[in-house]
N, C-alpha and C. Protein backbone atom coordinates (compact mmCIF):
# COMPACT_ATOMS: atom_id res chain seq x y z
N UNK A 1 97.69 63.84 96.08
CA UNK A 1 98.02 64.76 95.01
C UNK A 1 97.34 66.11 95.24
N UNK A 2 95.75 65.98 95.52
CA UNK A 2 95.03 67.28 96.05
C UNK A 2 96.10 68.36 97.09
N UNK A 3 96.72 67.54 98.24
CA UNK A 3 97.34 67.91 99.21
C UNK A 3 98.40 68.64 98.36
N UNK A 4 99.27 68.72 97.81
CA UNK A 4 100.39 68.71 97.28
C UNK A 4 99.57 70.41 96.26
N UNK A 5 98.63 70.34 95.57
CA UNK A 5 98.06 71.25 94.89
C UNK A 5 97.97 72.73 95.53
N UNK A 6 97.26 71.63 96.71
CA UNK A 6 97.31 73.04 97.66
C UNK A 6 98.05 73.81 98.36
N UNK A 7 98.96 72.69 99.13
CA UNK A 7 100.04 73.46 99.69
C UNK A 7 101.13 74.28 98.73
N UNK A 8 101.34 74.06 97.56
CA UNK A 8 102.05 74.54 96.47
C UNK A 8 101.14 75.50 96.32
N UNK A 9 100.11 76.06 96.23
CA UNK A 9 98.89 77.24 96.10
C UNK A 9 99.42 77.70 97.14
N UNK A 10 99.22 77.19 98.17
CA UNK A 10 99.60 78.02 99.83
C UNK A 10 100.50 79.30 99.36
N UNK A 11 101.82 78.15 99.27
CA UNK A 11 103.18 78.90 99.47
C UNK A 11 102.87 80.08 98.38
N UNK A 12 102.64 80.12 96.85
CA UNK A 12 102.69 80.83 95.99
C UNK A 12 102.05 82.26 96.72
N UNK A 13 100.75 81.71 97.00
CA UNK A 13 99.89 83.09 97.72
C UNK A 13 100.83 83.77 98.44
N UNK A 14 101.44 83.08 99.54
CA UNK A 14 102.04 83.68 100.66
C UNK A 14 103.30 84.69 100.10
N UNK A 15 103.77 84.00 99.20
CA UNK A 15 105.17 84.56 98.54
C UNK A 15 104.56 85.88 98.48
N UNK A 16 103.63 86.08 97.29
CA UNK A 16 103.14 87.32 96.47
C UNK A 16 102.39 88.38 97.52
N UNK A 17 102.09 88.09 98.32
CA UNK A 17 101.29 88.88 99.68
C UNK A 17 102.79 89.52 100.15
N UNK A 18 103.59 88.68 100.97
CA UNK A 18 104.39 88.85 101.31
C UNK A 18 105.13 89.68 100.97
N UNK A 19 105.89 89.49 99.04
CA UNK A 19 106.06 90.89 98.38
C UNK A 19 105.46 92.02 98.25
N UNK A 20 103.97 91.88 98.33
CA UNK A 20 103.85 92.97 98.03
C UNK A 20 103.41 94.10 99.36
N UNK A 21 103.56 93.27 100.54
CA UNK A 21 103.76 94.00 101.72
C UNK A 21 105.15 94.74 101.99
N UNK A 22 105.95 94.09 101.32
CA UNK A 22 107.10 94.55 101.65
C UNK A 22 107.48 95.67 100.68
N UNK A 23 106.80 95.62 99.50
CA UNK A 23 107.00 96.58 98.54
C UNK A 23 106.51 98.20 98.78
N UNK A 24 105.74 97.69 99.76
CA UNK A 24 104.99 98.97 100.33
C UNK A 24 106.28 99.87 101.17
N UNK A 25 106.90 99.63 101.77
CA UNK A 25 107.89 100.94 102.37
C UNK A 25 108.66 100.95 101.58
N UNK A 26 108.75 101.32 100.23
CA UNK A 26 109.09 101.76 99.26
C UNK A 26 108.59 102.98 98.29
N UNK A 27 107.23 102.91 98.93
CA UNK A 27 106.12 103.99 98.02
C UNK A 27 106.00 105.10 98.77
N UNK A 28 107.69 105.57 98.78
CA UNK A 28 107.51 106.86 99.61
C UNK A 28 106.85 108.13 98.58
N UNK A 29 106.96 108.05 97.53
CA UNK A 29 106.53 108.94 96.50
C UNK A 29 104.96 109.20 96.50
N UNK A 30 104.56 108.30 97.20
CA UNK A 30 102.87 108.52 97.12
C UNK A 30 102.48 109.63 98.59
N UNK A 31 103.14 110.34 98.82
CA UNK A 31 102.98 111.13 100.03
C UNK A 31 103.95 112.36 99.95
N UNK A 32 104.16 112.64 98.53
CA UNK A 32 104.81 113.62 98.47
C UNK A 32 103.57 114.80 98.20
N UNK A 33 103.59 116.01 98.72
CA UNK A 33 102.30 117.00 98.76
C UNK A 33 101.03 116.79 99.49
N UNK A 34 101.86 115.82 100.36
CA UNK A 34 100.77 115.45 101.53
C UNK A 34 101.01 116.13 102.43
N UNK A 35 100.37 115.95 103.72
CA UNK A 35 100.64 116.60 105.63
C UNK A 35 101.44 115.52 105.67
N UNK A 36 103.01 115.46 107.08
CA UNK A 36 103.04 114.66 107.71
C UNK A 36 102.31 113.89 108.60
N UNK A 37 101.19 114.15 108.89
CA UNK A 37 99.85 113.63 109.44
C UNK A 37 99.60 112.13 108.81
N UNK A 38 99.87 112.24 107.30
CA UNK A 38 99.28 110.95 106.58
C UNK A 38 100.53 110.06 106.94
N UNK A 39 101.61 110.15 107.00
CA UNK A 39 102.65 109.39 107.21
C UNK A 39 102.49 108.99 108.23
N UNK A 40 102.37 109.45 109.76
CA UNK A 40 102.71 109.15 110.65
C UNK A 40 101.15 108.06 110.90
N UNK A 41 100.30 108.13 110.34
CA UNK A 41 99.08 107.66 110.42
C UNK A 41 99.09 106.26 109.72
N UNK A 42 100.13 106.22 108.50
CA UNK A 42 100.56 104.75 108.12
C UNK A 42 101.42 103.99 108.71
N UNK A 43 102.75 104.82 109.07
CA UNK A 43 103.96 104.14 110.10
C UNK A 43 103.83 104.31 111.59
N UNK A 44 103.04 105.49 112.40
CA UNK A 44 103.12 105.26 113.58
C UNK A 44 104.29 106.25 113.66
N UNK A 45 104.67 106.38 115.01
CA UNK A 45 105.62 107.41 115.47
C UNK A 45 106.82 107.43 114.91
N UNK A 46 107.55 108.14 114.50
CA UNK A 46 108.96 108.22 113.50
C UNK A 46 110.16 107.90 114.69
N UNK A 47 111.08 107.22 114.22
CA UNK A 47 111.73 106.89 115.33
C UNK A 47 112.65 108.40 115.89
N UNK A 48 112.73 109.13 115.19
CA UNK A 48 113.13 110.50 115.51
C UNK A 48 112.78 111.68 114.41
N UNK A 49 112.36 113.16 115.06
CA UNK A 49 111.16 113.58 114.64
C UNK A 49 112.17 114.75 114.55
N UNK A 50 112.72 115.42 113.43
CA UNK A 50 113.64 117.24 113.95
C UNK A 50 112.93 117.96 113.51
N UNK A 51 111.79 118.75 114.09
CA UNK A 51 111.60 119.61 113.88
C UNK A 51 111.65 121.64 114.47
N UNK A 52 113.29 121.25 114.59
CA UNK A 52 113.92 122.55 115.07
C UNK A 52 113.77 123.68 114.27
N UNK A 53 113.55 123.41 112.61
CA UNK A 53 113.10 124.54 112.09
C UNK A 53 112.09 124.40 111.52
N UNK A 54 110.93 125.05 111.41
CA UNK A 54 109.73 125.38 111.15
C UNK A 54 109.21 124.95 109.61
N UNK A 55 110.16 125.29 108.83
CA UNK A 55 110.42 125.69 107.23
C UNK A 55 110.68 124.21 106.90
N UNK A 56 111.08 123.40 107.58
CA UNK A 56 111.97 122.16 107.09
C UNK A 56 111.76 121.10 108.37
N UNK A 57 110.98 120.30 108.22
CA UNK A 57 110.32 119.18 109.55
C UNK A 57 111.19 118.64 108.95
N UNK A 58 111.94 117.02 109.60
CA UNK A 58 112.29 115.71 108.85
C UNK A 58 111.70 114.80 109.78
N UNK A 59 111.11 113.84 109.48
CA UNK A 59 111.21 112.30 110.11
C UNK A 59 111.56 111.11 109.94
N UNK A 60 112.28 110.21 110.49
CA UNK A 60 112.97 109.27 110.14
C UNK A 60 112.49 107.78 110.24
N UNK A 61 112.35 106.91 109.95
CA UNK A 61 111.87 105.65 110.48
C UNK A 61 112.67 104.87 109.91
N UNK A 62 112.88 103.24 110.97
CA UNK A 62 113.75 102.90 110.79
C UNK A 62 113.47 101.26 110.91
N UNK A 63 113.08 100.33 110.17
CA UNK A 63 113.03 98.74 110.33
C UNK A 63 114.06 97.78 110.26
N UNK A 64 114.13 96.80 110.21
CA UNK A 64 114.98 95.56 110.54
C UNK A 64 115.49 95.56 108.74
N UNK A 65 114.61 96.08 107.68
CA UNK A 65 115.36 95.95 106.34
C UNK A 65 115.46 96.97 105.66
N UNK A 66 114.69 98.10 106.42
CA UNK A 66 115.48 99.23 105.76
C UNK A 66 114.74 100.41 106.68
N UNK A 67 115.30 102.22 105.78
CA UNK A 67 114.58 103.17 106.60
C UNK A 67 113.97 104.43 105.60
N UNK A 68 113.26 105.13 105.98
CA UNK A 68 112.61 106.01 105.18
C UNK A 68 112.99 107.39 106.00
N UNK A 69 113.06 108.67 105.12
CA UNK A 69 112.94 109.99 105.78
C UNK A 69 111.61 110.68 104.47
N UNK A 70 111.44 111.53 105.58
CA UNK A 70 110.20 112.80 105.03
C UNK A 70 110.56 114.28 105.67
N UNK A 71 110.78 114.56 104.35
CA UNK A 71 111.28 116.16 104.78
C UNK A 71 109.67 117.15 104.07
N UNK A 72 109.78 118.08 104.87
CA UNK A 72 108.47 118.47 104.74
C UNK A 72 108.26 120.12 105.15
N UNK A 73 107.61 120.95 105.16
CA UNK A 73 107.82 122.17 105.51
C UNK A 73 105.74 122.47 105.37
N UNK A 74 105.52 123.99 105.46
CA UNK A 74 104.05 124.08 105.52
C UNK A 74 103.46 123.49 104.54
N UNK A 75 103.69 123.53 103.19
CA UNK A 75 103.21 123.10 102.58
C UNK A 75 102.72 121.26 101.91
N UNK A 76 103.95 120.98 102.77
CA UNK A 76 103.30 119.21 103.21
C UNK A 76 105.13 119.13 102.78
N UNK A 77 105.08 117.46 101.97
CA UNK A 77 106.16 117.14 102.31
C UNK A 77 107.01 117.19 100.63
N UNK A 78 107.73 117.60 100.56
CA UNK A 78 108.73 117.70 99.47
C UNK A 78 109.99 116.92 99.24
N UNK A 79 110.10 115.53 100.12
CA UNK A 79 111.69 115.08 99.74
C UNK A 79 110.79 114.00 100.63
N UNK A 80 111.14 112.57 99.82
CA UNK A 80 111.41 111.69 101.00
C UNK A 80 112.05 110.36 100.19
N UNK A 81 112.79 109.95 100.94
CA UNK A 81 113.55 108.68 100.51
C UNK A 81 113.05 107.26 100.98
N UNK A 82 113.41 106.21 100.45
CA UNK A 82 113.65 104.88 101.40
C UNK A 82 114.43 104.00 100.91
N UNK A 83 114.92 103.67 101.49
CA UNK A 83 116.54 102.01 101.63
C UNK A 83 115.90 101.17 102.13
N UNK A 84 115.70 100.24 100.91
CA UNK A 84 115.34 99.03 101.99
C UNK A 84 116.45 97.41 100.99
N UNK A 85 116.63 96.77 101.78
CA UNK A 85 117.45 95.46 101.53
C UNK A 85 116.57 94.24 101.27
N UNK A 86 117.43 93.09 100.48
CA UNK A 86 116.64 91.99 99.87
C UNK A 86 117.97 90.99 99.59
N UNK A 87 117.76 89.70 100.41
CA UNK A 87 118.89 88.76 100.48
C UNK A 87 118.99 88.43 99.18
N UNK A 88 118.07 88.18 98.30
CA UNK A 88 118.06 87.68 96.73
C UNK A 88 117.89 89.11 95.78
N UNK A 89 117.87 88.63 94.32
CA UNK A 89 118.03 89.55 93.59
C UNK A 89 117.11 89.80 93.15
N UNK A 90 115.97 87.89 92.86
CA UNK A 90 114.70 87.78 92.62
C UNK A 90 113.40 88.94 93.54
N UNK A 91 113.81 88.38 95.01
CA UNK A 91 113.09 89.57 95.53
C UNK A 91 112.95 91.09 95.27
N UNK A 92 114.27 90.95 95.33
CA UNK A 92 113.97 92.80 94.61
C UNK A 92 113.55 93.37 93.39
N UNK A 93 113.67 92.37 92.30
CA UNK A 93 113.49 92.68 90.78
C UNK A 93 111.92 92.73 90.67
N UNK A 94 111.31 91.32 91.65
CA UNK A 94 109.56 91.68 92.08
C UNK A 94 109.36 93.27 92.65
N UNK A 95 109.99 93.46 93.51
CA UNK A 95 109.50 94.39 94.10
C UNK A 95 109.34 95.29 93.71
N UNK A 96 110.55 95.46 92.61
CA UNK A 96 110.95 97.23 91.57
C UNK A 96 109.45 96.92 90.57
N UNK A 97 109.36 95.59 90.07
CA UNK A 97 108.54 95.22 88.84
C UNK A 97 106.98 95.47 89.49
N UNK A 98 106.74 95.61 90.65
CA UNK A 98 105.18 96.01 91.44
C UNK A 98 105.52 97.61 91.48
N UNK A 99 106.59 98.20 91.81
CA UNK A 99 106.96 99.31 91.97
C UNK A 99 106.29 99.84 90.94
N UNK A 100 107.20 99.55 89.74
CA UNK A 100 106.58 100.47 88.71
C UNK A 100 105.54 100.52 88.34
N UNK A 101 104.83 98.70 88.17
CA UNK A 101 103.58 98.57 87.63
C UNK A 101 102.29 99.51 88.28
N UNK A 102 102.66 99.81 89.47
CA UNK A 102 101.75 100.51 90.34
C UNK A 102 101.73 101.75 89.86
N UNK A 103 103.08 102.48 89.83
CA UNK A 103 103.08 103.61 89.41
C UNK A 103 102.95 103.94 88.24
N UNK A 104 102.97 103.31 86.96
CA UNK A 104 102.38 103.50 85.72
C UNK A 104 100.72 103.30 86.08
N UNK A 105 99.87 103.02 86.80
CA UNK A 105 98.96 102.89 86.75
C UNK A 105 98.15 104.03 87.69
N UNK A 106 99.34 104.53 88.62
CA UNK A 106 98.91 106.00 89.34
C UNK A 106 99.18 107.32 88.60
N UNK A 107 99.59 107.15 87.39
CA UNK A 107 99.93 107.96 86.13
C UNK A 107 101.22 108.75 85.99
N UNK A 108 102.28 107.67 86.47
CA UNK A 108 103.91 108.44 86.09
C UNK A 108 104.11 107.90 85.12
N UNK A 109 105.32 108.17 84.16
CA UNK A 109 105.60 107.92 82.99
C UNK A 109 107.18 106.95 83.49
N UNK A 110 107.87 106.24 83.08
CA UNK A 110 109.00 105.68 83.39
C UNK A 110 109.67 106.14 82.16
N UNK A 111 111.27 106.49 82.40
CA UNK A 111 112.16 105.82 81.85
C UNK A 111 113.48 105.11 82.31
N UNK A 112 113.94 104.24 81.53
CA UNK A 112 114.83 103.45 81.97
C UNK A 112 115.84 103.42 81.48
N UNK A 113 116.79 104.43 82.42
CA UNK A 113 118.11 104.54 82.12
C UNK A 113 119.47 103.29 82.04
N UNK A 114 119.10 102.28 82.91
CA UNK A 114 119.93 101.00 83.01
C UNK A 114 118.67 100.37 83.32
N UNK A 115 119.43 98.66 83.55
CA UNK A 115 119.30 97.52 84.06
C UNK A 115 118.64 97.65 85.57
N UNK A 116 119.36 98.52 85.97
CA UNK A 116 119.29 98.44 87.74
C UNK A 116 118.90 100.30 87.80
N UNK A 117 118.61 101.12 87.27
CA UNK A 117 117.70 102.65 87.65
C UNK A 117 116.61 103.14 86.42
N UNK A 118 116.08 103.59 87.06
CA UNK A 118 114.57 104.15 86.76
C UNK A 118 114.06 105.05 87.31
N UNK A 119 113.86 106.52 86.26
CA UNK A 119 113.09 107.67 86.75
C UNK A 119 111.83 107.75 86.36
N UNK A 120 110.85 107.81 87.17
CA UNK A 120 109.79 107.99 87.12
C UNK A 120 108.99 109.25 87.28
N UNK A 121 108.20 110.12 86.63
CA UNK A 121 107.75 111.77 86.62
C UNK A 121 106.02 111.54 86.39
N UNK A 122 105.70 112.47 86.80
CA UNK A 122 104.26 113.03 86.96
C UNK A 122 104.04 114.14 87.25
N UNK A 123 103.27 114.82 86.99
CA UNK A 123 103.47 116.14 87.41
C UNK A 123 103.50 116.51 88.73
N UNK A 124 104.24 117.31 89.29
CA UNK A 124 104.51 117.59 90.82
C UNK A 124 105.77 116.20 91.18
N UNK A 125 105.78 115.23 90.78
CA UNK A 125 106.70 114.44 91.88
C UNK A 125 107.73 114.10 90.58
N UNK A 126 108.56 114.07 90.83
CA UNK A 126 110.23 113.44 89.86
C UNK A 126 110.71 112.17 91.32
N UNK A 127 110.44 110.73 90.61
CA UNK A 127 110.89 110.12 91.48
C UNK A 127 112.27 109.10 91.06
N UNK A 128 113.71 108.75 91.42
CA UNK A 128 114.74 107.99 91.24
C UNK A 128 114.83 106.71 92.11
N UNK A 129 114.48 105.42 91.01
CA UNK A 129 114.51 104.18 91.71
C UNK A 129 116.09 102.95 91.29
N UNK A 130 116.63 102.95 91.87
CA UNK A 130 117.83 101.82 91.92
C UNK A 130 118.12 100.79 92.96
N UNK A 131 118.33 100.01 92.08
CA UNK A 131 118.33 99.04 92.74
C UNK A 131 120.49 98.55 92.76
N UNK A 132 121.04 97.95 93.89
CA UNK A 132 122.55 97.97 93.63
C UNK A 132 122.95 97.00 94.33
N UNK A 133 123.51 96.17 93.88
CA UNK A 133 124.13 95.02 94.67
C UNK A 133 125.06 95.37 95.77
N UNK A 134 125.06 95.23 96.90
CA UNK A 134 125.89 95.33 97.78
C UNK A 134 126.71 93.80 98.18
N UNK A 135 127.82 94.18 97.22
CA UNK A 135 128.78 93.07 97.83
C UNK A 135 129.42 92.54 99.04
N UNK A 136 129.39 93.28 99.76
CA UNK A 136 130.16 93.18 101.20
C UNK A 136 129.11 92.82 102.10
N UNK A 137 127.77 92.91 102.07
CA UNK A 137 126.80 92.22 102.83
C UNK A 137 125.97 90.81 101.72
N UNK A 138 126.09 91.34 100.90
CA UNK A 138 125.16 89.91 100.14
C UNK A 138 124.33 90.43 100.03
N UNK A 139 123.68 91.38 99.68
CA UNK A 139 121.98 91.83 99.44
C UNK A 139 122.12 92.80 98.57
N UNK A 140 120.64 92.90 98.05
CA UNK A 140 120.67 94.22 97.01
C UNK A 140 119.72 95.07 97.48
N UNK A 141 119.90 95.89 97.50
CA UNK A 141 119.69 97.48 98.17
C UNK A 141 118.16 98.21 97.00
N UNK A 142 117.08 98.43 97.64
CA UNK A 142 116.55 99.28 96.51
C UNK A 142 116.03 100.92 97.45
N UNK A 143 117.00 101.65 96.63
CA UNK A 143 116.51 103.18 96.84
C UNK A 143 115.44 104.14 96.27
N UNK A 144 115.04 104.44 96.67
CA UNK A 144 114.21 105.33 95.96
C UNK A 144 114.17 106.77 96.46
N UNK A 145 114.16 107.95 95.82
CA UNK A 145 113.88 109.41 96.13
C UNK A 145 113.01 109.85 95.35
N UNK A 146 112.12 110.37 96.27
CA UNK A 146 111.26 111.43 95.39
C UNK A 146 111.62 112.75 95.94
N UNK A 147 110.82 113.61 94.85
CA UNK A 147 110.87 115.07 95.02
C UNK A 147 109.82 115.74 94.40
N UNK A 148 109.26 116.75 95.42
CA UNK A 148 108.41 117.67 94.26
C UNK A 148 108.75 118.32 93.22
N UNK A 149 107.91 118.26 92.24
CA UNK A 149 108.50 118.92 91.05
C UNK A 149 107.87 120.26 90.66
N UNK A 150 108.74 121.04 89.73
CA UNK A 150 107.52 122.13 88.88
C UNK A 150 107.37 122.29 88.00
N UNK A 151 107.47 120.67 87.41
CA UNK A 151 106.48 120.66 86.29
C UNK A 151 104.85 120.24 86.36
């Protein structure tokens, strides 16, 4: 019975680690008014880097469940997105539900326009989170954009 306690402990741990690793390339909003320096220092080299104009860097990265961009200019970075996918619905509803909890606690305010989107504000960043079933693959999709703001 001990055996059974634990391994049921195991799995639970592993689940919740697991989410909340994965919840992490989602928190593109926490690097908005940063250097691209800090990004590339969490992800490593961008899988393609344009910086043909000076005023406007982008970098792209790209994983097996989803991808992120960072648009950025001197003043650090002002736009960045991420797509990432989730075979269940459960997974993603954790992930949005750490999403926010995190970010109410890094001091954005939520509101909740539907079921499935949520804008989140603080001063300097306006961020848009949805989540959308994609029928034609079986998974649900969660997006997120931030942007600097001036408020």
């Amino acid at each position: 019975m001990k055996t059974l306690y634990f391994f049921s402990g195991l799995c639970l741990v592993l689940f919740f680690v697991t989410t909340a690793n994965l919840a992490q390339d989602i928190n593109v909003h926490d690097y908005i008014g940063k250097k691209p320096s800090n990004v590339i220092k969490k992800y490593g080299k961008p899988v393609h880097h344009d910086d043909s104009n000076p005023s406007m860097q982008c970098m792209f990265y790209k994983s097996s469940s989803g991808s992120m961009i960072f648009v950025s200019n001197e003043a650090g970075i002002y736009q960045a997105e991420s797509s990432t996918s989730y075979s269940k619905e459960r997974e993603a509803r954790s992930v949005i539900d750490s999403f926010i909890s995190g970010s109410v606690s890094d001091g954005y305010s939520v509101d909740t326009l539907s079921t499935s989107e949520f804008d989140l504000k603080k001063p300097g960043v306006k961020v848009n989170l949805q989540v959308i079933e994609n029928k034609s693959s079986q998974k649900f999709d969660i997006r997120v954009k931030a942007n600097r703001s001036v408020l």
